[in-house]
Protein backbone atom coordinates (compact mmCIF):
# COMPACT_ATOMS: atom_id res chain seq x y z
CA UNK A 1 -48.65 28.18 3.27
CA UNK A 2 -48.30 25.70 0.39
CA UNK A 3 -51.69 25.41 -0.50
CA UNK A 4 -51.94 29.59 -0.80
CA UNK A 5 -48.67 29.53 -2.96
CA UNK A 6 -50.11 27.10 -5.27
CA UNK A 7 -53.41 28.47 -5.80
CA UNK A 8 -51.76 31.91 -6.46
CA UNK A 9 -49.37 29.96 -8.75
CA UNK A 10 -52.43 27.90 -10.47
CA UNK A 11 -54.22 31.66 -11.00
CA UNK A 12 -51.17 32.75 -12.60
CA UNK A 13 -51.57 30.12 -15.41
CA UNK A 14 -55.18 30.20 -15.99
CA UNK A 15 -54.81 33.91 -16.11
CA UNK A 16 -53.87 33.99 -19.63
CA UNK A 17 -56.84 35.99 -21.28
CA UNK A 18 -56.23 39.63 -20.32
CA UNK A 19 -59.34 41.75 -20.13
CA UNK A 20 -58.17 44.00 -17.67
CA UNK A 21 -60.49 44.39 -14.50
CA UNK A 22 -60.97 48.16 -13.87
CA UNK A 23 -60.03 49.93 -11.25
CA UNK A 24 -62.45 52.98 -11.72
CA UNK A 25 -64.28 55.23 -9.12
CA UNK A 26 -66.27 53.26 -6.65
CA UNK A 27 -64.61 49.74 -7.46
CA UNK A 28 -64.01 47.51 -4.35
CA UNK A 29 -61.10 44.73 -4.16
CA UNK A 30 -60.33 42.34 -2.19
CA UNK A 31 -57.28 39.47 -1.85
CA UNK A 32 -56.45 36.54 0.28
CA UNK A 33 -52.83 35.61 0.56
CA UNK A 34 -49.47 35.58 2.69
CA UNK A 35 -47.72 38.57 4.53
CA UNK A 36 -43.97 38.30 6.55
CA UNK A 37 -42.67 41.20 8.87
CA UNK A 38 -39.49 41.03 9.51
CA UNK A 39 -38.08 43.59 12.46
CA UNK A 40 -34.87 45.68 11.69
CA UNK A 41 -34.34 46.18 15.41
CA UNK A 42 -31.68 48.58 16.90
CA UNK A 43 -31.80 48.02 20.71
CA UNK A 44 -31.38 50.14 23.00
CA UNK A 45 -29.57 48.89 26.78
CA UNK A 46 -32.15 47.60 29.46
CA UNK A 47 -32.06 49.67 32.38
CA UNK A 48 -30.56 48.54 35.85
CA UNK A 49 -30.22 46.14 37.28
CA UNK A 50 -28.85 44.49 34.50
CA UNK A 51 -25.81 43.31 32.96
CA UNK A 52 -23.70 46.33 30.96
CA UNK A 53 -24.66 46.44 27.08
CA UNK A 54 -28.29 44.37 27.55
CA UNK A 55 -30.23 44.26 24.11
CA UNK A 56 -32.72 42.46 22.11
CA UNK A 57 -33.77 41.31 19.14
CA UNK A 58 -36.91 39.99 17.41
CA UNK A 59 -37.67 37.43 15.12
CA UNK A 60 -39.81 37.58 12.19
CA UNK A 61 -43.01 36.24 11.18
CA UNK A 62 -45.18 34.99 8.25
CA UNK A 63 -48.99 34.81 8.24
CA UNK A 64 -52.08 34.34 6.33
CA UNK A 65 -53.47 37.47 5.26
CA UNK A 66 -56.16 39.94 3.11
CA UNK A 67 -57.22 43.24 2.80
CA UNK A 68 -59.88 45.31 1.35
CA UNK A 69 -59.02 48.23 -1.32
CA UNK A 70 -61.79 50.77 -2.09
CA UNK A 71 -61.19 52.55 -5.04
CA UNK A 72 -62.22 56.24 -4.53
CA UNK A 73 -61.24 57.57 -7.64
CA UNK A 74 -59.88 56.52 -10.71
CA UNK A 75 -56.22 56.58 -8.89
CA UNK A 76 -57.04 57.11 -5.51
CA UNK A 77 -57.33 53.96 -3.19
CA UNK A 78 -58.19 53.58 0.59
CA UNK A 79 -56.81 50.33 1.99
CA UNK A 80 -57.26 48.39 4.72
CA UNK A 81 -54.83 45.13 5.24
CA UNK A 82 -56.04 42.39 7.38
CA UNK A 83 -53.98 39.18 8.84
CA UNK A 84 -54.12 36.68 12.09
CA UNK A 85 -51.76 37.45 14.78
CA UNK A 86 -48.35 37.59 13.84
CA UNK A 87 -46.13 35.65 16.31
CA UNK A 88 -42.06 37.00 17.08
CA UNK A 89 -39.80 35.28 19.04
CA UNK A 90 -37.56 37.57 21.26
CA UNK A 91 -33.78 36.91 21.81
CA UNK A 92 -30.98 38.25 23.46
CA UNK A 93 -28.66 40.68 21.93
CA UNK A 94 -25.75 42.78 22.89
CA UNK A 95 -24.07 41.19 26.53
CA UNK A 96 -26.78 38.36 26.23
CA UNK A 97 -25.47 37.57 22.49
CA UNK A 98 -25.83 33.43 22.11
CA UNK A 99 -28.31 32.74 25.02
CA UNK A 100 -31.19 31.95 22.41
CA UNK A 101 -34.79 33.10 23.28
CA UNK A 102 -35.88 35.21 26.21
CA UNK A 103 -39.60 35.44 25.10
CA UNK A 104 -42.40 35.93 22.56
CA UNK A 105 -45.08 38.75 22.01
CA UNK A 106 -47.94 38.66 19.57
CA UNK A 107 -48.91 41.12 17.44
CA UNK A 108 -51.64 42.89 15.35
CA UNK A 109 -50.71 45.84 13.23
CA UNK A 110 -53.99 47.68 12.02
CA UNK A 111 -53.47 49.86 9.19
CA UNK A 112 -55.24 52.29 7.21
CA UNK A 113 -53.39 53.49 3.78
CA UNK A 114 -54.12 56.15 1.45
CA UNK A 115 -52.76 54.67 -2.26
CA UNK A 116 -52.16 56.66 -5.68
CA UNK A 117 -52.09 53.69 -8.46
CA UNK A 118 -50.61 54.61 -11.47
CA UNK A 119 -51.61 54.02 -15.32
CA UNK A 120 -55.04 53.64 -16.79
CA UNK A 121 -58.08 52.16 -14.76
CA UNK A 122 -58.33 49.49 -17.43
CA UNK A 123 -54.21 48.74 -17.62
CA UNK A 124 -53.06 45.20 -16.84
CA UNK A 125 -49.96 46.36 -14.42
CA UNK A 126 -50.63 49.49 -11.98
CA UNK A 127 -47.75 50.00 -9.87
CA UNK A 128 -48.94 52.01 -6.38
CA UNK A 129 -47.79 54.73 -4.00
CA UNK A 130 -49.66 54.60 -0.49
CA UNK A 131 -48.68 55.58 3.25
CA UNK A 132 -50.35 54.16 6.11
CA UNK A 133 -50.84 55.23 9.65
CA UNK A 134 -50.29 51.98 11.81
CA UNK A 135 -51.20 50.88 15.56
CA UNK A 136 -49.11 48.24 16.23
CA UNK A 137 -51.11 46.00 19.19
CA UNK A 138 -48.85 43.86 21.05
CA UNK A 139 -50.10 41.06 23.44
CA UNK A 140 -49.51 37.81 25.34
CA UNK A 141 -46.23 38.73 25.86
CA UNK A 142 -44.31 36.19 27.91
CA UNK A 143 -40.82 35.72 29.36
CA UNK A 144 -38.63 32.26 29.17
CA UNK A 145 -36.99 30.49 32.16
CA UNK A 146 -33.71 32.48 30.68
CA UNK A 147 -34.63 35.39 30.69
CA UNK A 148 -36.17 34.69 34.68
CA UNK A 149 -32.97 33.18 35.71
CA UNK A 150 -31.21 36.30 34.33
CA UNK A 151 -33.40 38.65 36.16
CA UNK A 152 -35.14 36.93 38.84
CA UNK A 153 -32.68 33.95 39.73
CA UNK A 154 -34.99 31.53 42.36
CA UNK A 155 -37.79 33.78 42.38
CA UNK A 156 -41.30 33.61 40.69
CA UNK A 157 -40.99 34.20 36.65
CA UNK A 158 -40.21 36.95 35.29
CA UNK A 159 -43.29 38.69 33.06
CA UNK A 160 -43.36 41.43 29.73
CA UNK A 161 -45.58 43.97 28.83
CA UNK A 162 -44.73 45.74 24.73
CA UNK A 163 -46.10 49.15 24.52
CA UNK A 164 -48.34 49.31 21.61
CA UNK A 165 -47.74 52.25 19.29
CA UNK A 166 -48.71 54.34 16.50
CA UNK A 167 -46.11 54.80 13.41
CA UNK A 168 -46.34 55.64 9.71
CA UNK A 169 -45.85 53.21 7.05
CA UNK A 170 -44.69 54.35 3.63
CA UNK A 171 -45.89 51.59 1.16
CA UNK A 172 -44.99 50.60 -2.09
CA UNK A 173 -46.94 48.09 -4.30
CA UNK A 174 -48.75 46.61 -7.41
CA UNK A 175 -51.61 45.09 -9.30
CA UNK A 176 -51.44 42.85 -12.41
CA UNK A 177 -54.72 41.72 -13.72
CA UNK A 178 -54.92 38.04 -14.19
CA UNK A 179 -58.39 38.33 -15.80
CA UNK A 180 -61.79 40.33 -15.49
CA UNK A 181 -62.11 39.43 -12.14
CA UNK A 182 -58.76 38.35 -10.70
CA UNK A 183 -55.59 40.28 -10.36
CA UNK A 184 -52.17 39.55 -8.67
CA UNK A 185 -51.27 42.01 -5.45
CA UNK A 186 -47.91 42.51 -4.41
CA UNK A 187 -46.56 45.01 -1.84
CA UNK A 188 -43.73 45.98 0.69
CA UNK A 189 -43.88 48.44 3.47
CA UNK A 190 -41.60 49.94 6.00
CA UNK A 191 -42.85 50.99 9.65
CA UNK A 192 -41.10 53.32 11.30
CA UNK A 193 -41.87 51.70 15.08
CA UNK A 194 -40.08 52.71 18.60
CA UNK A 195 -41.71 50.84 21.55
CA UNK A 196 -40.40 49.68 24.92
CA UNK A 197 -40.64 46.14 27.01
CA UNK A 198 -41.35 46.21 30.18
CA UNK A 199 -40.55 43.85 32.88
CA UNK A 200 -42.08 42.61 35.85
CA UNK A 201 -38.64 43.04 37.61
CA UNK A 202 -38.50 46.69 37.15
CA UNK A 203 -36.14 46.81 34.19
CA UNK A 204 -37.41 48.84 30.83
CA UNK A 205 -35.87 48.23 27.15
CA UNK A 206 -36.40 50.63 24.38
CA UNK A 207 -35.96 49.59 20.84
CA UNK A 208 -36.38 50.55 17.16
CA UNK A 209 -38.22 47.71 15.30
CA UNK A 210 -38.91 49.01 12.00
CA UNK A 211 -40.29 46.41 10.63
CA UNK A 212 -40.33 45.35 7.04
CA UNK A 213 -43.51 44.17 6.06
CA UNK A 214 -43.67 41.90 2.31
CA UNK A 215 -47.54 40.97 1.01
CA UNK A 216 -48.62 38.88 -1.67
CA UNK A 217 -52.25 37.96 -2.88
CA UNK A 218 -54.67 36.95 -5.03
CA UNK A 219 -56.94 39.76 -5.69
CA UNK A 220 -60.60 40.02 -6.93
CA UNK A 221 -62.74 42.64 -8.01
CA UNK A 222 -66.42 43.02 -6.64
């Protein structure tokens, strides 16, 4: 994570000689950098059997990532982010407030957004409007001895299965051209995501995870 922060910083130096790389008609881009999602979870109670007031809550996550922007017009974009798994702890919320983790999911969000960029093709800043349509893929969900000895005491451990979803993702974002090839990409997006856990005891969990998703990159233009 170091090493990508100070190559982005080094780029941000050398980038001193402005010729603005244009975004025209046709133009592909693409960036290598970091991206965190960060839950805003509102729980809903796990179903019986189960103490009274059960919740959750998931931890966020920062990653390497990318993406590839194709410019279809002038100020129309199509773009595609790209990043390894992302991995969230899950803890205990509600009646279960303070016991620490209960498990851990992985997961994949594949996105597809539709941008408007603002200003010029040739401008050195062009601030951008996209929204996405997400699937968010969860997997390798597992449970902790906790959350078995809360559910399952003495028996065999208690598994989870995450629905994965589809959700919208409003998105807003820039470029700032560093030279004739690189540029600077910065973006934040919101998902509007309701899934449910399920566990291998029986009991379900519904919850809002709206996750806040923060990218930064170092950009080039092919």
């Amino acid at each position: 994570m170091n090493q990508t922060l100070k190559f982005i910083g080094t780029a941000l130096v050398l980038g001193t000689v402005f010729s603005a790389a244009a975004q025209t008609s046709g133009t592909w881009l693409g960036r290598l950098g970091l991206t965190n999602i960060t839950p805003q979870v509102t729980s809903g109670n796990m179903t019986a059997p189960s103490f009274t007031n059960t919740q959750t809550d998931v931890g966020g996550d920062t990653q390497l990532s990318g993406g590839i922007t194709y410019m279809y017009t002038d100020n129309i974009s199509v773009d595609v982010p790209l990043a390894l798994p992302f991995k969230h702890k899950l803890f205990g919320a509600g009646a279960l407030e303070g016991i620490g983790q209960i498990g851990a999911v992985k997961a994949l969000p594949f996105t597809v957004f539709a941008q408007y960029r603002f200003n010029q093709s040739d401008s050195v800043f062009r601030p951008y409007l996209g929204l996405g349509l997400t699937y968010a893929y969860f997997f390798d969900a597992t449970g902790s001895g906790t959350l078995t000895s809360l559910t399952n005491p003495g028996g065999s451990a208690t598994t989870l299965s995450v629905q994965s979803k589809f959700a919208l993702s409003p998105q807003v974002g820039f470029t700032y051209v560093l030279n004739e090839r690189w540029m600077l990409d910065g973006s934040y997006s919101k998902t509007y995501l309701k899934t449910r856990t399920s566990l291998s005891t029986g009991q379900t969990i519904d919850a809002r995870l709206n996750p806040n998703t923060i990218g930064l990159g170092l950009g080039m233009k092919f």
